[in-house]
N, C-alpha and C. Protein backbone atom coordinates (compact mmCIF):
# COMPACT_ATOMS: atom_id res chain seq x y z
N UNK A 1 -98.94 -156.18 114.13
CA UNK A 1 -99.70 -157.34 114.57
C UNK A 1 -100.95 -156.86 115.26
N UNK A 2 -101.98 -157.56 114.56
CA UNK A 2 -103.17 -156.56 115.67
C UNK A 2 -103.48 -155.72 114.91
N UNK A 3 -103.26 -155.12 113.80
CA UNK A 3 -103.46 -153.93 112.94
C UNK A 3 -104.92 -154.05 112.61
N UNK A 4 -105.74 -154.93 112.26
CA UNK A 4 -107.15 -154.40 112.04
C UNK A 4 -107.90 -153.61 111.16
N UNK A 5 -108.61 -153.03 112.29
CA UNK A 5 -109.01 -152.01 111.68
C UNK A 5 -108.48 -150.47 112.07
N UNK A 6 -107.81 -151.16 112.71
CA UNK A 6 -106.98 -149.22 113.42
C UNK A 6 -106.26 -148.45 112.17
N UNK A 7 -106.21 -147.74 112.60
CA UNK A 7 -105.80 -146.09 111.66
C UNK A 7 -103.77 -145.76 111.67
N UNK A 8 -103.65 -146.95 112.45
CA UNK A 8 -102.08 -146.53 112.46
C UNK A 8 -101.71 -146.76 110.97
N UNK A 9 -101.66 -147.62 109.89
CA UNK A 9 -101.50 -147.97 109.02
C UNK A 9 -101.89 -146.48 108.11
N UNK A 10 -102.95 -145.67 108.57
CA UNK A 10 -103.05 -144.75 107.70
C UNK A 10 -102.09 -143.06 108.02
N UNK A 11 -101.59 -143.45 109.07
CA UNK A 11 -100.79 -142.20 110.34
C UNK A 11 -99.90 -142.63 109.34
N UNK A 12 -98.88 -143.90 109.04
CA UNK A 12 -97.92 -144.33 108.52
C UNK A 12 -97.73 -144.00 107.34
N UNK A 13 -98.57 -144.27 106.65
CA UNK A 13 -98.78 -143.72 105.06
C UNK A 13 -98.23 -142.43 105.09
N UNK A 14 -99.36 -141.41 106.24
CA UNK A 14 -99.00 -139.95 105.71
C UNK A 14 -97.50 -140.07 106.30
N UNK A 15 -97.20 -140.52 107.09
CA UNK A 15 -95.70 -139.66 107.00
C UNK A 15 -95.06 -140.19 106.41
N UNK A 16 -95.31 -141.26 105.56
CA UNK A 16 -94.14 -141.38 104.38
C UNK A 16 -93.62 -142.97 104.39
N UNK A 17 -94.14 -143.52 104.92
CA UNK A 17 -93.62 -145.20 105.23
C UNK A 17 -94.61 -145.72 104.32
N UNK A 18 -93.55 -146.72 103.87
CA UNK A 18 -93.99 -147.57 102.90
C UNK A 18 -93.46 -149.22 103.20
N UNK A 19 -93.62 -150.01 102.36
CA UNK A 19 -93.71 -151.22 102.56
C UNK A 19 -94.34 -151.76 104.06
N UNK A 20 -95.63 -151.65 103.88
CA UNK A 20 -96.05 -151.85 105.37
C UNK A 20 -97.03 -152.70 105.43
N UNK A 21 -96.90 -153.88 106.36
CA UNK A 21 -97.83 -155.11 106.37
C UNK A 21 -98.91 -155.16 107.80
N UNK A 22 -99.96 -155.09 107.33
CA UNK A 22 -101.07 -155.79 108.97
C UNK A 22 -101.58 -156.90 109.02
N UNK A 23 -101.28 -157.03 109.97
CA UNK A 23 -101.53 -159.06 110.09
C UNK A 23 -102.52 -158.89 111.23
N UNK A 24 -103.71 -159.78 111.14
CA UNK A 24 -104.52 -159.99 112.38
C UNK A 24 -105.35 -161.03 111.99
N UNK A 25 -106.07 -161.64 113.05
CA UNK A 25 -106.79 -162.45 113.24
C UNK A 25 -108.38 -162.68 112.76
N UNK A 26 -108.38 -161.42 112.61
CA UNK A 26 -109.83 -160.59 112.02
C UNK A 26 -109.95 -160.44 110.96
N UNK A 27 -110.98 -161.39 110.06
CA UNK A 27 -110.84 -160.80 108.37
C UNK A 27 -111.86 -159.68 108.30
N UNK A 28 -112.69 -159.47 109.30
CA UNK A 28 -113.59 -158.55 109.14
C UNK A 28 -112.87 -157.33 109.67
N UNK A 29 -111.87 -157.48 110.75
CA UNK A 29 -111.03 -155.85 110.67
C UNK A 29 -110.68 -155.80 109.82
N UNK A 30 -109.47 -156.10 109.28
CA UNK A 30 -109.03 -156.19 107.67
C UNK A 30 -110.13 -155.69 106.48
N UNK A 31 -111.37 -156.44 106.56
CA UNK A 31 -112.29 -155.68 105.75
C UNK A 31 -112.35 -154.32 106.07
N UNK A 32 -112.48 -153.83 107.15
CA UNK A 32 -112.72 -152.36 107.30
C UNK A 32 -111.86 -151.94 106.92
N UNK A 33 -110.56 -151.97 107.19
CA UNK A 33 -109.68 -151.13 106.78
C UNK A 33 -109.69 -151.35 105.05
N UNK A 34 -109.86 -152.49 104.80
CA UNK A 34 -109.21 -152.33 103.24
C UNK A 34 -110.03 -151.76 102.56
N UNK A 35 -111.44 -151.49 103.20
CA UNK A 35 -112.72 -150.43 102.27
C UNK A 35 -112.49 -149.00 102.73
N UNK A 36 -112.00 -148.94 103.74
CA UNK A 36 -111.49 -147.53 103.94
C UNK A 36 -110.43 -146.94 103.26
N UNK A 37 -109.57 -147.98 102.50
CA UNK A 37 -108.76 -147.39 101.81
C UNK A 37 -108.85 -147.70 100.32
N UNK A 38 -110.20 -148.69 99.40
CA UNK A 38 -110.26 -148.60 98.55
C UNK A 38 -109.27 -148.85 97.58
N UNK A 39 -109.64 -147.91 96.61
CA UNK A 39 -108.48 -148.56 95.35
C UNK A 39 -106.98 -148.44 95.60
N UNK A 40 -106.71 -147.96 97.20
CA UNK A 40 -105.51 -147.69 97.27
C UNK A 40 -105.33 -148.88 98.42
N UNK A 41 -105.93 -150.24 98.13
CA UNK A 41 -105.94 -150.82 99.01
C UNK A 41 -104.28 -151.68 99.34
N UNK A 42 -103.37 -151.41 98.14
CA UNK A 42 -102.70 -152.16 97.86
C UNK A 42 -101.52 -151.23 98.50
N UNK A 43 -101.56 -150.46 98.94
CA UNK A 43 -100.81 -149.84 99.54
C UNK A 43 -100.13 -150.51 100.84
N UNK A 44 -100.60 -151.52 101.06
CA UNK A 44 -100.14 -152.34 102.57
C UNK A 44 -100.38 -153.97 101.93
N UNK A 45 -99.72 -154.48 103.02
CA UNK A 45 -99.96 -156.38 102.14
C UNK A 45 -100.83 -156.18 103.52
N UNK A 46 -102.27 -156.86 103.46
CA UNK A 46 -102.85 -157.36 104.33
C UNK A 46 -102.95 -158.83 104.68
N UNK A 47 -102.92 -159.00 106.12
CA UNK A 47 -102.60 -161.00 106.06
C UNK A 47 -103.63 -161.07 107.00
N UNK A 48 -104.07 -162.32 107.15
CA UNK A 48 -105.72 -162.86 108.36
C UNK A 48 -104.60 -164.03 108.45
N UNK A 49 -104.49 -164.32 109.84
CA UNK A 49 -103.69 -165.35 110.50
C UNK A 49 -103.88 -165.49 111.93
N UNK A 50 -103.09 -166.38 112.33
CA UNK A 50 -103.12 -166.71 113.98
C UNK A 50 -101.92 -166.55 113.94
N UNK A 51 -101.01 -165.58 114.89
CA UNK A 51 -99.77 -164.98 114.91
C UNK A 51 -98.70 -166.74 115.49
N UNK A 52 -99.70 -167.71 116.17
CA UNK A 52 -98.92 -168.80 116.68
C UNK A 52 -98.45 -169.62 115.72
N UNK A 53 -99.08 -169.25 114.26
CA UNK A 53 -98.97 -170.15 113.36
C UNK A 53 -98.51 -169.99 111.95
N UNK A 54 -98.58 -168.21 111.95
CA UNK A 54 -98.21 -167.61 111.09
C UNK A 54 -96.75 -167.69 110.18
N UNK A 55 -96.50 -167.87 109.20
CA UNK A 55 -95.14 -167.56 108.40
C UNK A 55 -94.63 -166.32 107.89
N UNK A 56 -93.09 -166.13 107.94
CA UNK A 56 -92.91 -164.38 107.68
C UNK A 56 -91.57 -164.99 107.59
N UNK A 57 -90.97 -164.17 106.59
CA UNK A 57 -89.90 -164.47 105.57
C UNK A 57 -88.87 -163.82 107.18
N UNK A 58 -87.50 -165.14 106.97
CA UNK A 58 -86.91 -164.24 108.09
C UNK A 58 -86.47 -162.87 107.67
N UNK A 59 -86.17 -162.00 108.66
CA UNK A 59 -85.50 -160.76 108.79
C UNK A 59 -86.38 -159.69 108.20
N UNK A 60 -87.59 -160.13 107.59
CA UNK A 60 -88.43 -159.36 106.86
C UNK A 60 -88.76 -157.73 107.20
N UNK A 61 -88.70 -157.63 108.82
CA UNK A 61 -89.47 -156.33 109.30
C UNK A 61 -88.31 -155.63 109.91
N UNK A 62 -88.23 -154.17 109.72
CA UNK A 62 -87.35 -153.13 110.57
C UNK A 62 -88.41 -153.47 111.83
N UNK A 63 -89.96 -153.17 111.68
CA UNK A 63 -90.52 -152.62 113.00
C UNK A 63 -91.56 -153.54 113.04
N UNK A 64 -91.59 -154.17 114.50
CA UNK A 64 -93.19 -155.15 114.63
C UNK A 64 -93.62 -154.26 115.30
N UNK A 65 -94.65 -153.88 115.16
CA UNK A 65 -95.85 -153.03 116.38
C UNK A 65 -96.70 -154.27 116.57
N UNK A 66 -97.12 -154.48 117.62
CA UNK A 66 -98.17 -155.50 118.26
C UNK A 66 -98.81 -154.52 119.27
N UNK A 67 -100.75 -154.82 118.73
CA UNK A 67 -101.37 -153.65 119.19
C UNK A 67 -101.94 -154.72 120.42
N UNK A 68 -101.53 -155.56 121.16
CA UNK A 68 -102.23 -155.91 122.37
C UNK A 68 -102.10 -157.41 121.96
N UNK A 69 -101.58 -158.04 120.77
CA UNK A 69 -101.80 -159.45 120.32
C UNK A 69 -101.33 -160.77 121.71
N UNK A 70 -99.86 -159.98 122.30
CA UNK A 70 -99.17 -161.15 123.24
C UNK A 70 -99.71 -160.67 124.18
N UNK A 71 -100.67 -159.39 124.84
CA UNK A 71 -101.29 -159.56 125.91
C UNK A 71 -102.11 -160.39 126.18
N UNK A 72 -103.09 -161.15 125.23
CA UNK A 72 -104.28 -161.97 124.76
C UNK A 72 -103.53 -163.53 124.49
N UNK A 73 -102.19 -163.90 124.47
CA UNK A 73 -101.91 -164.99 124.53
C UNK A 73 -101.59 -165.45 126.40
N UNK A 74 -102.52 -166.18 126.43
CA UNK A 74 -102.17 -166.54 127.95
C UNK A 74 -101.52 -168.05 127.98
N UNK A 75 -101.54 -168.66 126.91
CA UNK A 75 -101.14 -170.08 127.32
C UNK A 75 -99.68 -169.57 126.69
N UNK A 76 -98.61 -170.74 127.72
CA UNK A 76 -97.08 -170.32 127.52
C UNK A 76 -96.64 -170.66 125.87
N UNK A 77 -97.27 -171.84 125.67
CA UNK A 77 -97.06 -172.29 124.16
C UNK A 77 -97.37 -171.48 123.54
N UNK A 78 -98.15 -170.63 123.01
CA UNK A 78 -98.39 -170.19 122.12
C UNK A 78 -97.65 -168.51 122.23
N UNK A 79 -97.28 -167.90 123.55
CA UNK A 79 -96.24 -166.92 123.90
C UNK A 79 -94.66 -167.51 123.26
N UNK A 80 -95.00 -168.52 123.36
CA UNK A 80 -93.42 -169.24 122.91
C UNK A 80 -93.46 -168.98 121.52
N UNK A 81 -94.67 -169.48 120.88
CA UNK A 81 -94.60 -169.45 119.52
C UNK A 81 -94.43 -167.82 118.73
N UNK A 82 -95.49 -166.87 119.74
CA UNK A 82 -95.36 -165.93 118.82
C UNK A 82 -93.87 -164.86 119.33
N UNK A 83 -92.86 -165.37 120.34
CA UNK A 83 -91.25 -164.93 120.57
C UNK A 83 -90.95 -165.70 119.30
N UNK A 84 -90.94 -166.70 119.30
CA UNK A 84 -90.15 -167.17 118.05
C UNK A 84 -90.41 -166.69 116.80
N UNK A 85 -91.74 -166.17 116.65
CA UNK A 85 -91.87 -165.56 115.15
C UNK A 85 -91.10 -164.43 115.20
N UNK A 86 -91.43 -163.81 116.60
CA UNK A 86 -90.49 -162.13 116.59
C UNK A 86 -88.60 -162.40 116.33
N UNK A 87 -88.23 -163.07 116.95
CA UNK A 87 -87.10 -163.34 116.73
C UNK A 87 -86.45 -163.73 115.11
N UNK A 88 -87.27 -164.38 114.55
CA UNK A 88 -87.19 -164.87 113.08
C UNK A 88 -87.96 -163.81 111.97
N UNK A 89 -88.17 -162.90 112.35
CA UNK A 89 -89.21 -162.22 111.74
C UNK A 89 -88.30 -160.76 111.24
N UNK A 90 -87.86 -160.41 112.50
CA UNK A 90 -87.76 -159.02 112.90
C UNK A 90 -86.23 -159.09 112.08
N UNK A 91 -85.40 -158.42 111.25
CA UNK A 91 -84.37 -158.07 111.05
C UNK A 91 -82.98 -157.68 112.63
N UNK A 92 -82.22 -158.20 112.36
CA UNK A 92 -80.97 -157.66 113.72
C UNK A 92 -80.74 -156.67 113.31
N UNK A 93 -81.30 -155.41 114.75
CA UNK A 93 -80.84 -154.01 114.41
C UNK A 93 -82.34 -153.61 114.68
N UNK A 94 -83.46 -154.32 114.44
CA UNK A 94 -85.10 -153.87 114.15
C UNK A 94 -85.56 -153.66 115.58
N UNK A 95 -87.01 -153.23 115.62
CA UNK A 95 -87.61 -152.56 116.42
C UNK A 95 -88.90 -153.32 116.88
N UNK A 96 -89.05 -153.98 118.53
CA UNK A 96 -90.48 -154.53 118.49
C UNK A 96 -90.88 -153.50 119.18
N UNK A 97 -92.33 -153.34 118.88
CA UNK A 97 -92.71 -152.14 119.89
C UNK A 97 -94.21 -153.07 120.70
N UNK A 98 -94.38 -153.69 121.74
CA UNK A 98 -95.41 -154.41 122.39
C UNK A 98 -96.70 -153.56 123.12
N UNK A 99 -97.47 -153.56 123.04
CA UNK A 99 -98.68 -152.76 123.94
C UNK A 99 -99.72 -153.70 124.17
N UNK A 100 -99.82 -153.52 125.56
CA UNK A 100 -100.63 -154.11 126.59
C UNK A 100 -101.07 -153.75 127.91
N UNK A 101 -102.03 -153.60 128.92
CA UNK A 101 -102.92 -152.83 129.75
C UNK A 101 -102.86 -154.12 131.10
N UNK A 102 -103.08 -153.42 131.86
CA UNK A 102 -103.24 -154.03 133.02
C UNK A 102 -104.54 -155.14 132.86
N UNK A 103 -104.10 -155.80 134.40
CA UNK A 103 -105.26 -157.00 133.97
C UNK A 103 -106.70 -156.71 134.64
N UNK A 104 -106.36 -155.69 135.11
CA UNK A 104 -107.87 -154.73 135.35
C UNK A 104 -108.24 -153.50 134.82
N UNK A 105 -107.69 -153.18 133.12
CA UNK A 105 -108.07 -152.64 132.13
C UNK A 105 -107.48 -151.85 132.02
């Protein structure tokens, strides 16, 4: 979640993970990355969404990484909404991994 334009998606590749999805809010991160990876763009499903509103097949993911997305939700509704996607999202047994920074950086 949050994936972008960051390089984790390409760390992942090399070591060998596959079926791997980035979802963000940004079609222009998403552009970067998907020209950075060219004809091998298909190597990842890329999605442009609002994580509060988003759909994801249940049980779909071993691992959510969220690169800062629920730090940036401040209203409770929409924290509500994106627990409930994690909960419906994430496979029982799976892995959320959350990152977020103090509120003075």
């Amino acid at each position: 979640m949050g994936g972008g334009a960051s390089r984790l998606v390409d760390d992942l590749v090399a070591e060998g993970y596959t079926d791997l999805t980035v979802f963000d809010l940004s079609s222009i991160a998403l552009a970067v990355a998907k020209q950075r990876w060219g004809e091998h763009v298909d190597i990842a499903r890329w999605i442009e969404g609002d994580i509060t509103r988003a759909k994801f097949p249940m049980n779909r993911f071993d691992i959510w990484h969220d690169r800062a997305v629920f730090h940036f939700l401040t209203d409770p509704a929409n924290r509500h909404a994106y627990v409930e996607r994690v909960i419906s999202a994430v496979r029982p047994g799976g892995h959320v991994i959350v990152a977020t920074f103090a509120d003075d950086g």
